[in-house]
N, C-alpha and C. Protein backbone atom coordinates (compact mmCIF):
# COMPACT_ATOMS: atom_id res chain seq x y z
N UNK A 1 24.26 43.78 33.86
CA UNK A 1 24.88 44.22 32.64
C UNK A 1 26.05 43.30 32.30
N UNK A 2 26.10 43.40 30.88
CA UNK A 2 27.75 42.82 30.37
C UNK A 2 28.14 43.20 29.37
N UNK A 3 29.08 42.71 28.92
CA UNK A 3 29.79 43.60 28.39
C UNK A 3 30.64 43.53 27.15
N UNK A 4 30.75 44.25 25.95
CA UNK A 4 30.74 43.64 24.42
C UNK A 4 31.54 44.91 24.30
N UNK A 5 32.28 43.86 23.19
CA UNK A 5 33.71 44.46 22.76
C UNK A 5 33.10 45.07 20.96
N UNK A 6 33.56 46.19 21.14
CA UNK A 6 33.30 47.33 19.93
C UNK A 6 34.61 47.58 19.32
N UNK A 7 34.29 48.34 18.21
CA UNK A 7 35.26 48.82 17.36
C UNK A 7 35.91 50.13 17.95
N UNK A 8 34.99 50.42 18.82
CA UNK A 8 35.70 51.23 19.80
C UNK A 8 36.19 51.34 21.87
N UNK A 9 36.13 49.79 21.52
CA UNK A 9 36.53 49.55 22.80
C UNK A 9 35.50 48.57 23.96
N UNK A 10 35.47 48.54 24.91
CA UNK A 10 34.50 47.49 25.39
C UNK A 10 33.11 48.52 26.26
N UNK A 11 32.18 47.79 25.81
CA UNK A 11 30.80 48.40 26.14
C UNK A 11 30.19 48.04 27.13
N UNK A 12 28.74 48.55 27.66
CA UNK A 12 28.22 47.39 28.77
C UNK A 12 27.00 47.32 27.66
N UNK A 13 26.09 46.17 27.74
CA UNK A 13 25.61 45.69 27.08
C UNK A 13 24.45 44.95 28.22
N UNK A 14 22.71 45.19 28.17
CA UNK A 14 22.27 44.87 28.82
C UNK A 14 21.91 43.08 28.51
N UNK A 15 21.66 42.49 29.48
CA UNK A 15 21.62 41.05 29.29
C UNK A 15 20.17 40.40 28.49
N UNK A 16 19.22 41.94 28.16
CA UNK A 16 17.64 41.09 27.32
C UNK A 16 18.63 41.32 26.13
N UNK A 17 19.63 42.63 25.84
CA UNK A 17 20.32 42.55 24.61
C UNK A 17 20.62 41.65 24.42
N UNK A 18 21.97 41.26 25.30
CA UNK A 18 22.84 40.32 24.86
C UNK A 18 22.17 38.78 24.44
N UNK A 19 20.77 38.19 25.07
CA UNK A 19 20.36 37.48 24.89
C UNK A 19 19.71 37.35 23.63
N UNK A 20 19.03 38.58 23.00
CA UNK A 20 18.39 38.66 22.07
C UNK A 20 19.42 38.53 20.99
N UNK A 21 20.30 39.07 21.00
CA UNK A 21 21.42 39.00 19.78
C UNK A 21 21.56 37.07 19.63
N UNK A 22 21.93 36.53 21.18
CA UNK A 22 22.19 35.08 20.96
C UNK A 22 21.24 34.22 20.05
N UNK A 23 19.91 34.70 20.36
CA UNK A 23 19.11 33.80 20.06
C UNK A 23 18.80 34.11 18.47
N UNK A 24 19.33 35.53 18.00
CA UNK A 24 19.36 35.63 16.53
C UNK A 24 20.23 35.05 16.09
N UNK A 25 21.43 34.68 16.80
CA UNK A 25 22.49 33.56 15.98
C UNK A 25 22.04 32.05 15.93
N UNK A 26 21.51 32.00 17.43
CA UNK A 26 20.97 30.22 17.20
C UNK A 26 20.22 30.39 15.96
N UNK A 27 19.05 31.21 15.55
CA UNK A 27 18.17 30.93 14.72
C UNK A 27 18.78 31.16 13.23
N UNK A 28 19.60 31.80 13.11
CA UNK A 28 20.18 31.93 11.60
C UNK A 28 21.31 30.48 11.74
N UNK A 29 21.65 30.26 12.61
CA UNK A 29 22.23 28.93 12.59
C UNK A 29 21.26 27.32 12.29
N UNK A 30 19.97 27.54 12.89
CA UNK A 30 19.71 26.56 12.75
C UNK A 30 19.11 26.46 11.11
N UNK A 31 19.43 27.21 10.23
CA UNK A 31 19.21 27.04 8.79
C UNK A 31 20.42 26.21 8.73
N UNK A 32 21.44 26.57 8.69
CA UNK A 32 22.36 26.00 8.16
C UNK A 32 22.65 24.26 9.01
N UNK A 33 22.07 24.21 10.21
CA UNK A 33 22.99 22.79 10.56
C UNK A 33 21.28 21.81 10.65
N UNK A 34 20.15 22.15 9.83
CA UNK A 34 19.08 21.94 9.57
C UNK A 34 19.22 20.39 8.57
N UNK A 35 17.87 19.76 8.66
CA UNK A 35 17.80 19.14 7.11
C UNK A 35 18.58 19.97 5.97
N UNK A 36 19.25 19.14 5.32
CA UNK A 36 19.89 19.69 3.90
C UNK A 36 19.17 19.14 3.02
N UNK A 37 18.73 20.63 1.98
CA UNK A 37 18.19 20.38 1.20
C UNK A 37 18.61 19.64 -0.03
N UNK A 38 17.52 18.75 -1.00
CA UNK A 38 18.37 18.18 -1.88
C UNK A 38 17.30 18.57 -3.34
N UNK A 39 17.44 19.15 -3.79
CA UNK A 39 16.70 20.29 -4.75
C UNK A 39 16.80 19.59 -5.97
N UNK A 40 17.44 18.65 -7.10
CA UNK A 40 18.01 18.12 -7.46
C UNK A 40 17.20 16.31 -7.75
N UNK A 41 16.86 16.07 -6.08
CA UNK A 41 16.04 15.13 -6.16
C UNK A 41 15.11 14.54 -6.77
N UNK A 42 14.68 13.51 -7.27
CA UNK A 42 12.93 13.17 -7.76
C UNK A 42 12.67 12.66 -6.59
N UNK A 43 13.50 11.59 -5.71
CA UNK A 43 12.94 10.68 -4.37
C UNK A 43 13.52 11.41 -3.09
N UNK A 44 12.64 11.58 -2.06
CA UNK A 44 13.63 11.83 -0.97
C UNK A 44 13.55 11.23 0.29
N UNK A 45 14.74 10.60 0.37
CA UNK A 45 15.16 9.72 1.66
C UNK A 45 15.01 10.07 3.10
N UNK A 46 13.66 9.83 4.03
CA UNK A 46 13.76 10.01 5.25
C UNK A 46 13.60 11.62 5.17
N UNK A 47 12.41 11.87 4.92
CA UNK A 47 12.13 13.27 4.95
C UNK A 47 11.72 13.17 6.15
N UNK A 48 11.91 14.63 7.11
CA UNK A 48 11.47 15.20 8.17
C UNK A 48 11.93 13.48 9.17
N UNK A 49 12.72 13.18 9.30
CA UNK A 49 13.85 12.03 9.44
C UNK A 49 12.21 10.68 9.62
N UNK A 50 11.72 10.33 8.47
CA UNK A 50 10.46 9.60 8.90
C UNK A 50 10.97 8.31 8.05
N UNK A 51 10.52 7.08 8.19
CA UNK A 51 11.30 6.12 7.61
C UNK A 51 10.49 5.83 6.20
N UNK A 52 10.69 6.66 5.30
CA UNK A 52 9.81 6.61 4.27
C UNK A 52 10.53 7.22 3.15
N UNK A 53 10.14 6.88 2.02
CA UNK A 53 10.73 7.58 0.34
C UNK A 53 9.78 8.53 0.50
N UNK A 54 10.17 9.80 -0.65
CA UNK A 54 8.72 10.68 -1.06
C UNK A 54 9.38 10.97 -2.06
N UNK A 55 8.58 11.29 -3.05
CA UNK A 55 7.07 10.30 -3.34
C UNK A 55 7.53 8.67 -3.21
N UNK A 56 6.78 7.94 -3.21
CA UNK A 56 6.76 6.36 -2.61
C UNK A 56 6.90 5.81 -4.27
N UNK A 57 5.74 6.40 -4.87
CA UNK A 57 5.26 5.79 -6.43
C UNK A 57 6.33 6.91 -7.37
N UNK A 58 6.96 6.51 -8.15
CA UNK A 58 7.67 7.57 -9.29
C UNK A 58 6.77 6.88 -10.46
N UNK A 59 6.77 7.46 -12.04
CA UNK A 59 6.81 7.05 -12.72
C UNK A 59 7.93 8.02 -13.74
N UNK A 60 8.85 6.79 -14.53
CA UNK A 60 9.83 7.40 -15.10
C UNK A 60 9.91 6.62 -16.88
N UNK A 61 10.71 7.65 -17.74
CA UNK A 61 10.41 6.05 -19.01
C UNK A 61 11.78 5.75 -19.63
N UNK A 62 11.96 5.01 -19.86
CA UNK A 62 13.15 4.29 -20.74
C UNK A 62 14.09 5.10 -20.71
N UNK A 63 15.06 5.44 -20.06
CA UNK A 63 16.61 5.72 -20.63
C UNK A 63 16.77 7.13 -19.38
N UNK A 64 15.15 7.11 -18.78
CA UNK A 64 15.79 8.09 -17.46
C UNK A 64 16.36 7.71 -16.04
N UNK A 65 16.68 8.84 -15.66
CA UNK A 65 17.79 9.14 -14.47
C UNK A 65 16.99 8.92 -13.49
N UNK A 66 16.92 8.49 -11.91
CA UNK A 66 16.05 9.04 -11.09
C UNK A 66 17.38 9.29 -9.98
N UNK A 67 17.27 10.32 -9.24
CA UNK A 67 18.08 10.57 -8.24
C UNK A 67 17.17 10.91 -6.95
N UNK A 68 17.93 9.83 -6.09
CA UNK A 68 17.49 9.99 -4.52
C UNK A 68 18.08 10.91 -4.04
N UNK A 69 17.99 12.23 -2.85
CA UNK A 69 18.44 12.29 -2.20
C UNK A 69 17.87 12.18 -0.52
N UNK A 70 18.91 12.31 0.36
CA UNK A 70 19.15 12.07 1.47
C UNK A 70 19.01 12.84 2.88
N UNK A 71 18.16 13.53 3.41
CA UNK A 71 17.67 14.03 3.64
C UNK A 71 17.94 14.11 5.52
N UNK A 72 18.08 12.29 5.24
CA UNK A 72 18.54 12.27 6.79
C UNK A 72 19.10 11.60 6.73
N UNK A 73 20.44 11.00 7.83
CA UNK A 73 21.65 9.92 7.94
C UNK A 73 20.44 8.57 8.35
N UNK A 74 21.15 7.50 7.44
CA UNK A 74 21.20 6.03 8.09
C UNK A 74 20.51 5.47 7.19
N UNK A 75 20.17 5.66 5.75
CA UNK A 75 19.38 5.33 5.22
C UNK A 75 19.93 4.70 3.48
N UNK A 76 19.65 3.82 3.14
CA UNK A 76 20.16 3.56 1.23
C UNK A 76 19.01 3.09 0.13
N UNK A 77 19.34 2.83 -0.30
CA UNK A 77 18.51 2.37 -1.79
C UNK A 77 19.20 1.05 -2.16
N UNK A 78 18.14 -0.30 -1.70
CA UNK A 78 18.38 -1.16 -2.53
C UNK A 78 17.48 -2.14 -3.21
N UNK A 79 17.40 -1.99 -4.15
CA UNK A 79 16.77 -2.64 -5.78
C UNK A 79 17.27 -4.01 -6.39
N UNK A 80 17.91 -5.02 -5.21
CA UNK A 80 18.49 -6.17 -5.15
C UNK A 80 17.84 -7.00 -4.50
N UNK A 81 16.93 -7.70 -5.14
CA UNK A 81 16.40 -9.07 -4.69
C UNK A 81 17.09 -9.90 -3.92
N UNK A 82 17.93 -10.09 -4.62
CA UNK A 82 19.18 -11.18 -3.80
C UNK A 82 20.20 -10.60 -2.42
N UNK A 83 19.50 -9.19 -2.18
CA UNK A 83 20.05 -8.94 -0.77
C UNK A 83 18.12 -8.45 0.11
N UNK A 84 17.31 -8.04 -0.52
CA UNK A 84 15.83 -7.74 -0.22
C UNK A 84 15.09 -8.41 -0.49
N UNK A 85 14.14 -9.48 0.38
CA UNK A 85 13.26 -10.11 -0.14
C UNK A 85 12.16 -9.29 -0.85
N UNK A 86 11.83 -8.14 -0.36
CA UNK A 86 10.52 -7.20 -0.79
C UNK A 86 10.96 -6.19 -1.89
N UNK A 87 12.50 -6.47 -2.48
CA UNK A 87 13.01 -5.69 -3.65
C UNK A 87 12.48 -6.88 -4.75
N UNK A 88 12.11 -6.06 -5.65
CA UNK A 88 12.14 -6.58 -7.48
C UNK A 88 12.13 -6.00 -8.34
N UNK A 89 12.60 -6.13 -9.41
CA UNK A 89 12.55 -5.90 -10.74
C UNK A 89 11.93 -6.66 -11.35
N UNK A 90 11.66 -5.59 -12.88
CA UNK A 90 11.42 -6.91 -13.81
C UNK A 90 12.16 -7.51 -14.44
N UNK A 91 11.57 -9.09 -15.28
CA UNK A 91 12.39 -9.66 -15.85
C UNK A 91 13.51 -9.39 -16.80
N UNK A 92 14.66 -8.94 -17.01
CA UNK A 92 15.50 -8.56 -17.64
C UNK A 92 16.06 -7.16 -17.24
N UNK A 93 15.21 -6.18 -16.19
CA UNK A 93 16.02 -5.14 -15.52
C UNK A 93 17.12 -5.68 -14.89
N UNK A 94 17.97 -4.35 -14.86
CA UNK A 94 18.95 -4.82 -13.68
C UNK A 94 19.04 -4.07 -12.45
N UNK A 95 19.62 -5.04 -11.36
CA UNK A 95 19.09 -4.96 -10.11
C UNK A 95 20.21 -3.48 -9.64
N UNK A 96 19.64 -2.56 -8.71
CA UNK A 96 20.68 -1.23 -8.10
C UNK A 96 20.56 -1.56 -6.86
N UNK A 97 21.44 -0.31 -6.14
CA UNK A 97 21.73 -0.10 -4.99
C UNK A 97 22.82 1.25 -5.13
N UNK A 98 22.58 1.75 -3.83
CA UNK A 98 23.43 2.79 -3.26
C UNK A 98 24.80 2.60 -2.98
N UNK A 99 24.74 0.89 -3.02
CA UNK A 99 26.27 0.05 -2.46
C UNK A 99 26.69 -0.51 -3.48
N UNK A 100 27.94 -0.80 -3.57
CA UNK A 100 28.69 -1.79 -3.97
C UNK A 100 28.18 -3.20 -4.04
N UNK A 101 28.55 -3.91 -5.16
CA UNK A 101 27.53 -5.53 -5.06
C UNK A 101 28.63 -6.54 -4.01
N UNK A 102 29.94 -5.73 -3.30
CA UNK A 102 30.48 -6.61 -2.28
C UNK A 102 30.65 -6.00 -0.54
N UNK A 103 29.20 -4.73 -0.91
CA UNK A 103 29.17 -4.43 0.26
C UNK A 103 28.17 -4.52 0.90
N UNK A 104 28.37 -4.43 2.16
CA UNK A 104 26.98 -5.25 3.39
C UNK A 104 26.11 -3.76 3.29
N UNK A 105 24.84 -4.35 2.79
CA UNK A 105 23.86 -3.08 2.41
C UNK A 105 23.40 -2.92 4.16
N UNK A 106 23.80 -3.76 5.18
CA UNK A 106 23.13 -3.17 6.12
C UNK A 106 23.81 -1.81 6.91
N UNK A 107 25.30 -2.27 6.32
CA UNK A 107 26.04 -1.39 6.86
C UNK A 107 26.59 0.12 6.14
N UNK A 108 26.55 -0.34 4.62
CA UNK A 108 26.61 0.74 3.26
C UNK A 108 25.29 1.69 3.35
N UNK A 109 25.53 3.06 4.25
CA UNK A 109 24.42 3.84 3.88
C UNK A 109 24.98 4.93 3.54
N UNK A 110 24.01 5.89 3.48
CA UNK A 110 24.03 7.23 2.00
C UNK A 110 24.38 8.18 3.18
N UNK A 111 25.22 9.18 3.26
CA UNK A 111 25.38 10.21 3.45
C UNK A 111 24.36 11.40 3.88
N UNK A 112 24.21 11.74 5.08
CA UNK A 112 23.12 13.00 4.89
C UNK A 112 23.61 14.27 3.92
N UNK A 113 22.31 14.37 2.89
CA UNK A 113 22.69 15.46 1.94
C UNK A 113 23.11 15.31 0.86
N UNK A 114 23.65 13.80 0.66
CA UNK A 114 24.49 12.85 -0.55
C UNK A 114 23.34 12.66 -1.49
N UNK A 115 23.46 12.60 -3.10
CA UNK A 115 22.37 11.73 -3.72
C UNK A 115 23.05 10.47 -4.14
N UNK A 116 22.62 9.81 -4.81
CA UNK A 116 22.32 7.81 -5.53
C UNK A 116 21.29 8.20 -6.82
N UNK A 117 21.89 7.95 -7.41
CA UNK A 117 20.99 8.17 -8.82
C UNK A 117 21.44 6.67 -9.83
N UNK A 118 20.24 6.46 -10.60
CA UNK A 118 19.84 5.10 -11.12
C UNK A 118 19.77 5.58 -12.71
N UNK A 119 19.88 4.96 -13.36
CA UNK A 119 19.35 5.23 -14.98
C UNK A 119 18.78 3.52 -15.25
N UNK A 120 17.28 3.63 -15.74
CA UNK A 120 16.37 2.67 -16.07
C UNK A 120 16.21 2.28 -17.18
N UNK A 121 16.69 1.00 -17.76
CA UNK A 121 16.95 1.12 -18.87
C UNK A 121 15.82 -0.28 -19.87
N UNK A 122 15.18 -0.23 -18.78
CA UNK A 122 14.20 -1.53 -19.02
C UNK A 122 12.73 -1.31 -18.58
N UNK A 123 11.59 -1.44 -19.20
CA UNK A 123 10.40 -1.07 -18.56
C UNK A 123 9.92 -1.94 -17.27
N UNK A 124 8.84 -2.01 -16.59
CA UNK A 124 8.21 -2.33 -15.60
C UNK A 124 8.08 -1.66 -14.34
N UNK A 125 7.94 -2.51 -13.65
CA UNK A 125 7.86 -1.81 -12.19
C UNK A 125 8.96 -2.70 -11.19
N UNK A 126 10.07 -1.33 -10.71
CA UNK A 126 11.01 -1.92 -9.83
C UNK A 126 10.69 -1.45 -8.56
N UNK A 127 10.54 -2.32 -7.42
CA UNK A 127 10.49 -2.20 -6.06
C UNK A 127 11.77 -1.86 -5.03
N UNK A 128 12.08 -0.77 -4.72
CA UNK A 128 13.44 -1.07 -3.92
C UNK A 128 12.91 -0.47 -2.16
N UNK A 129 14.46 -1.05 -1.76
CA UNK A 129 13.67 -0.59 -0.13
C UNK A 129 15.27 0.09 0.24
N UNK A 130 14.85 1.15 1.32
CA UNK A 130 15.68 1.02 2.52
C UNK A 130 16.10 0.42 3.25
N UNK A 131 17.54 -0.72 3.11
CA UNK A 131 17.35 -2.39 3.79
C UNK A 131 17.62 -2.19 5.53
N UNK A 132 18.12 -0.99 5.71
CA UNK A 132 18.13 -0.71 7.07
C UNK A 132 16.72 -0.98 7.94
N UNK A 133 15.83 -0.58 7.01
CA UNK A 133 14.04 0.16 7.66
C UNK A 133 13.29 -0.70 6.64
N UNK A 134 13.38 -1.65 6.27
CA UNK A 134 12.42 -2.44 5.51
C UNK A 134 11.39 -3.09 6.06
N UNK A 135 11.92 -3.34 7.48
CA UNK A 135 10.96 -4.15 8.08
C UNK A 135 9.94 -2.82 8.85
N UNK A 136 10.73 -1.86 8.36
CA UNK A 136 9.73 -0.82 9.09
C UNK A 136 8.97 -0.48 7.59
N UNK A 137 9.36 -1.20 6.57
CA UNK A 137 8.01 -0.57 5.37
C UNK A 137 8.54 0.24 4.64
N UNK A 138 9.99 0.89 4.60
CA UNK A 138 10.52 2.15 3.78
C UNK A 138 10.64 1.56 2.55
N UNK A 139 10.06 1.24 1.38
CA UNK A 139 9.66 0.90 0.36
C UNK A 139 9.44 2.11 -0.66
N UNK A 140 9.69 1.81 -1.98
CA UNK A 140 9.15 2.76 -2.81
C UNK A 140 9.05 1.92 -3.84
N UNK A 141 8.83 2.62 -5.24
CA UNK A 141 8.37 1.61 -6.56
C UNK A 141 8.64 3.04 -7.98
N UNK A 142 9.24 2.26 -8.75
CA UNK A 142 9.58 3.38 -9.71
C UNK A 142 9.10 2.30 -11.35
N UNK A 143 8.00 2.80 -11.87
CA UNK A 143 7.56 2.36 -12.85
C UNK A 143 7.97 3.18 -14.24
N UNK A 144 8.59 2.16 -14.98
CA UNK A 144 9.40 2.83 -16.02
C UNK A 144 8.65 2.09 -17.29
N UNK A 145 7.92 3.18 -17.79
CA UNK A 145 7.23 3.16 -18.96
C UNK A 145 8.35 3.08 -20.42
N UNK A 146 7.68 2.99 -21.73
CA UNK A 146 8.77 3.09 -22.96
C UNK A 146 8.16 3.90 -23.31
């Protein structure tokens, strides 16, 4: 036996109790210190922590928003050729990222739970990657129709 403190003083409390109560806190806990959801999203970063966008393919048109979120730590969005060989745009888009254009995208990543949102203001098809996991393939492609 052991023993739990009441509103009326201290109890004995058998130990399948006391265990069973614990394991109802781990489990209502593990909602909260879980993947955070990002509801909000169109892309999501490192779902179920896998080195991948979802959806991979967007299609979006002229003058929209797309927002990543983040799903798991260590991960960014960059849509910069001139820091990604396997990033492109098209001719006359302009190039994004999650970072700053004077910060080291290997080291500039997104926040678990954080979003990065883009507004497309040019048609084609832009390629961006995760420059952390690129060589692991974390790629996506957002085709922006008029």
């Amino acid at each position: 036996m052991t023993r739990r403190r009441t509103e009326e003083g201290w109890t004995a409390v058998s130990r399948r109790s006391a265990l069973a109560t614990a394991v109802g806190v781990v489990g209502s806990l593990a909602g909260c210190l879980g993947q955070p959801s990002v509801p909000d999203a169109d892309v999501v970063a490192g779902p179920d922590r896998r080195l991948r966008f979802e959806p991979a393919d967007l299609t979006a048109s002229v003058g929209d928003t797309v927002r990543w979120g983040f799903e798991s730590a260590g991960h960014n969005v960059c849509g910069r050729p001139s820091d990604a060989s396997t990033a492109s745009v098209p001719e006359d888009g302009a190039p994004f990222a999650s970072y700053a254009p004077d910060e080291s995208p290997a080291r500039q990543l997104v926040p678990r739970g954080e979003t990065y949102e883009h507004t497309f203001e040019t048609p084609g098809e832009f390629v961006y990657v995760c420059y952390p996991h690129r060589q692991s393939g974390m790629e996506g492609t957002v085709r922006v129709t008029e």
